[in-house]
Protein backbone atom coordinates (compact mmCIF):
# COMPACT_ATOMS: atom_id res chain seq x y z
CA UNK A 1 -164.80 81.46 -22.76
CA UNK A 2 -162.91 80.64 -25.67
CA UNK A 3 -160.03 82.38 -26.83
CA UNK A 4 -161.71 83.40 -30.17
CA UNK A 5 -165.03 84.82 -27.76
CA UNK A 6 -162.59 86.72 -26.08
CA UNK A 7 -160.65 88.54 -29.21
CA UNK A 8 -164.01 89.05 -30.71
CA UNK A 9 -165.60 90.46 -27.84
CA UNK A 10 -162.03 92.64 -27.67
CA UNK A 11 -162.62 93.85 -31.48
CA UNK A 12 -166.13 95.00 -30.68
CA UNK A 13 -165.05 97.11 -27.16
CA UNK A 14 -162.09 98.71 -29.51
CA UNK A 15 -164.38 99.32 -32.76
CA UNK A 16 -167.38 100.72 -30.95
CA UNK A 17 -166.54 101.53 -27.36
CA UNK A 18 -165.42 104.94 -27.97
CA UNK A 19 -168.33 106.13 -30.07
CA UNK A 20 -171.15 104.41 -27.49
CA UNK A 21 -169.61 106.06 -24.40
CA UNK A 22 -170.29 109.21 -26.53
CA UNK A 23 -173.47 108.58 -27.36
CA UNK A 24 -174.97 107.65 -24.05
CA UNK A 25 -172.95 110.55 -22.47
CA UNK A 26 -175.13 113.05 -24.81
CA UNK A 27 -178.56 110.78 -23.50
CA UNK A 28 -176.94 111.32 -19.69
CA UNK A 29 -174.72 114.20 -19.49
CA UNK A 30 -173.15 112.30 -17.06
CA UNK A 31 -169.88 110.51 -17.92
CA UNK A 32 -169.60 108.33 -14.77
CA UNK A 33 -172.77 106.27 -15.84
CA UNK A 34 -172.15 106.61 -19.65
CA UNK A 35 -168.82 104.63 -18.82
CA UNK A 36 -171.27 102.20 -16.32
CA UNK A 37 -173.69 101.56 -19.57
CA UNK A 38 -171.09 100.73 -21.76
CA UNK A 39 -169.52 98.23 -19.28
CA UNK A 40 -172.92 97.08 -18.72
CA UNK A 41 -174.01 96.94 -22.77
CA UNK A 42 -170.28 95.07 -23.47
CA UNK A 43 -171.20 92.73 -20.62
CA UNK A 44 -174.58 91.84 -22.27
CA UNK A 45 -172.39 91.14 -25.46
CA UNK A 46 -170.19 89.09 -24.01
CA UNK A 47 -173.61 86.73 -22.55
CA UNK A 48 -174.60 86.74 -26.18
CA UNK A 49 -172.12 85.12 -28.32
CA UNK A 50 -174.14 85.27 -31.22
CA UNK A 51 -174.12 89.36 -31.56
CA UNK A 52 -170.00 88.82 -31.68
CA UNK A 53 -170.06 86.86 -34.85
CA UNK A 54 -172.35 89.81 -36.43
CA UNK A 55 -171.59 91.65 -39.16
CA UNK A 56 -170.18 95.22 -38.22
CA UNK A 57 -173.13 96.98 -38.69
CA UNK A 58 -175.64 94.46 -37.23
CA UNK A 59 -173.62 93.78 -33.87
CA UNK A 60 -173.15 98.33 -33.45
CA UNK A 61 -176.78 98.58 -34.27
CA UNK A 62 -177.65 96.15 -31.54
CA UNK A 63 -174.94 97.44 -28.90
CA UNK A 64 -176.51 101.19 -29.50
CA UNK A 65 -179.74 99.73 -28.83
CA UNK A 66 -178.90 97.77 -25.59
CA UNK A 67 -176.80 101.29 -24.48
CA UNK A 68 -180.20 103.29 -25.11
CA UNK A 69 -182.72 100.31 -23.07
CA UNK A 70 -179.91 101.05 -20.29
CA UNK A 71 -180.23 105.02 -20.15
CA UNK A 72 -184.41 104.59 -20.42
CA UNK A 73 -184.20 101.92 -17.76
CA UNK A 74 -182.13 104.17 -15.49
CA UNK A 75 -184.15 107.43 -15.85
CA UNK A 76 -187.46 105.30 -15.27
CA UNK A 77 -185.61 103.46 -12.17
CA UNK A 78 -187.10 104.69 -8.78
CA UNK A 79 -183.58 105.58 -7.75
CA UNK A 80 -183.71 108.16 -10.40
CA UNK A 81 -186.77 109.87 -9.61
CA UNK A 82 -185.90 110.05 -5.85
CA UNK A 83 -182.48 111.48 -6.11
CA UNK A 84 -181.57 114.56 -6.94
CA UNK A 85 -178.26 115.14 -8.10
CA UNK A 86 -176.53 118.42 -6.66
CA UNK A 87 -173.84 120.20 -7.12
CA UNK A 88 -173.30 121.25 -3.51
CA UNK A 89 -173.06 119.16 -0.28
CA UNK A 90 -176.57 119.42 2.56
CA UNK A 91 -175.60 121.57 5.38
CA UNK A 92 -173.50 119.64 8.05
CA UNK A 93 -175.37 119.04 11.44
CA UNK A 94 -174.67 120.89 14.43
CA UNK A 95 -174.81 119.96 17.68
CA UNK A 96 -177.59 120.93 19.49
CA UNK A 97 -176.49 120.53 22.44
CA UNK A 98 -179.52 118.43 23.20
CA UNK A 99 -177.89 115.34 24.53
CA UNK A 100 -176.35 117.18 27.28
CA UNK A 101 -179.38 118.68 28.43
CA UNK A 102 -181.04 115.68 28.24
CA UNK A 103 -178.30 113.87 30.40
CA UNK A 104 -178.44 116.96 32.68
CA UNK A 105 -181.96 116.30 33.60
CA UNK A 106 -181.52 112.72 34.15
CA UNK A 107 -178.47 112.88 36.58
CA UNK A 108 -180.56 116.33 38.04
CA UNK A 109 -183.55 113.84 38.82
CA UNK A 110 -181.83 111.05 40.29
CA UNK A 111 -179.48 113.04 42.18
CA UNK A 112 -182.94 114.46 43.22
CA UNK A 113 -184.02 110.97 44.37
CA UNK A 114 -180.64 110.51 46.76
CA UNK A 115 -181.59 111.19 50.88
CA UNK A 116 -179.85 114.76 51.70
CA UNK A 117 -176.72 113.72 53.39
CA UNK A 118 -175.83 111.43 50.06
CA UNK A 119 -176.98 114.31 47.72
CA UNK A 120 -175.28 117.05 49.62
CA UNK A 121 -171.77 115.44 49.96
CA UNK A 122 -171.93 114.21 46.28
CA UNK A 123 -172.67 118.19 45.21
CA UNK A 124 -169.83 119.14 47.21
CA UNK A 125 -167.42 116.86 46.27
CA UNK A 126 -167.97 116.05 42.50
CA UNK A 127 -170.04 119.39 41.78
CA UNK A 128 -168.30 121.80 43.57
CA UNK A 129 -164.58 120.10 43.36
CA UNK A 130 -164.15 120.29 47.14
CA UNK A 131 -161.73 117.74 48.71
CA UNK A 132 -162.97 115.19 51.51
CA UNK A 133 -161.19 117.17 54.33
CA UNK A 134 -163.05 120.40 52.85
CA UNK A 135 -166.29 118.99 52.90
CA UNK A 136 -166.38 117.38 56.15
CA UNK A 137 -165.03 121.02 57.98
CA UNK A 138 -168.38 122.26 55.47
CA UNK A 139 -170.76 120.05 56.98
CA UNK A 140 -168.99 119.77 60.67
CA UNK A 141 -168.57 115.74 60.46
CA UNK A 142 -165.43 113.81 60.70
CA UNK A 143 -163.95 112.79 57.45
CA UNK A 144 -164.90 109.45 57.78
CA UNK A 145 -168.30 110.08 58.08
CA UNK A 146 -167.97 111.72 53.98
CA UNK A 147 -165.71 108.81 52.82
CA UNK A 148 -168.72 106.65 53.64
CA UNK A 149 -171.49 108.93 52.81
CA UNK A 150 -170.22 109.25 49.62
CA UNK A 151 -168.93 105.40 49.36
CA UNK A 152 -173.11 105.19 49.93
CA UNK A 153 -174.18 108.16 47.65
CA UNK A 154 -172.53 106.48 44.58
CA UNK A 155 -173.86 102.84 45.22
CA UNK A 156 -177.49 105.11 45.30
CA UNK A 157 -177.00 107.41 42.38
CA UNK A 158 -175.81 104.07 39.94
CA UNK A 159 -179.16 102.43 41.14
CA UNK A 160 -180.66 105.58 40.69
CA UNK A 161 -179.34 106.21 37.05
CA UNK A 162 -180.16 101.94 36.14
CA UNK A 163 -183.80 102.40 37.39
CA UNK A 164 -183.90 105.48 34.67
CA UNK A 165 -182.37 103.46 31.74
CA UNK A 166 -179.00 104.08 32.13
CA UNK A 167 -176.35 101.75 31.56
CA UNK A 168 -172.93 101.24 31.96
């Protein structure tokens, strides 16, 4: 773009920028997109060289004109007639609290699907918070015998949780 484009094109946003942005913010009401039009109308006068060289009243004419296709193009745009401006925000989402009950049934039933010694040492131990030694004078086996039951109850309850579509 040549220098002399660029002054001219600077003349015409000084001489008429003020009074457009006022007259598409009385089409609008809003002054966000009034300033978006004008940018948008100066833009289209900047890819026509020709309106720059106009005479005063020739290049505002057509600027106004461009400013007011803008606004009509906008209200008749689909993104106009499907949102609604609003003053106020939507209501924020709660929780429902459905994802944990959701999970609860899922570890419920495959805990379900473990053999009784695996299920019953893996209640007592992650469920009920009990410590190995408590657990094994509980059931009346060494402590051993619940280190491995439960080394066994995990390896089930993972393959358990996979076969349900759970991953890690």
């Amino acid at each position: 773009m040549s220098t002399e484009h660029t002054e001219l094109l600077r003349a015409l946003h000084d001489e008429h920028a003020g009074a457009l942005t006022r007259f598409v913010y009385h089409l609008t009401g809003d002054s966000a997109l009034a300033e978006d039009v004008v940018q948008e109308t100066l833009f289209r006068a900047w890819k026509h060289p020709e309106i720059l060289s106009q005479s005063r009243g020739s290049a505002r004419a057509w600027l106004f004109t461009v400013a007011r296709n803008l606004v009509i193009d906008d209200r008749r745009s689909a993104h106009h007639r499907h949102e609604l401006a609003t003053g106020t925000l939507p209501e924020r989402s709660t929780p429902d609290g459905i994802d944990g009950v959701l999970d609860a049934w899922l570890v419920s039933d495959a805990l379900g699907s473990l053999s009784e010694e695996h299920r019953v040492v893996l209640v007592q131990t992650y469920y009920l918070g009990r410590s190995v030694a408590e657990t094994a004078s509980e059931l009346r086996v060494p402590s051993g015998t619940v280190k491995s039951r439960m080394h066994y109850a995990l390896r089930a309850m993972r393959l358990a949780l996979q076969e349900r579509g759970v991953t890690q």
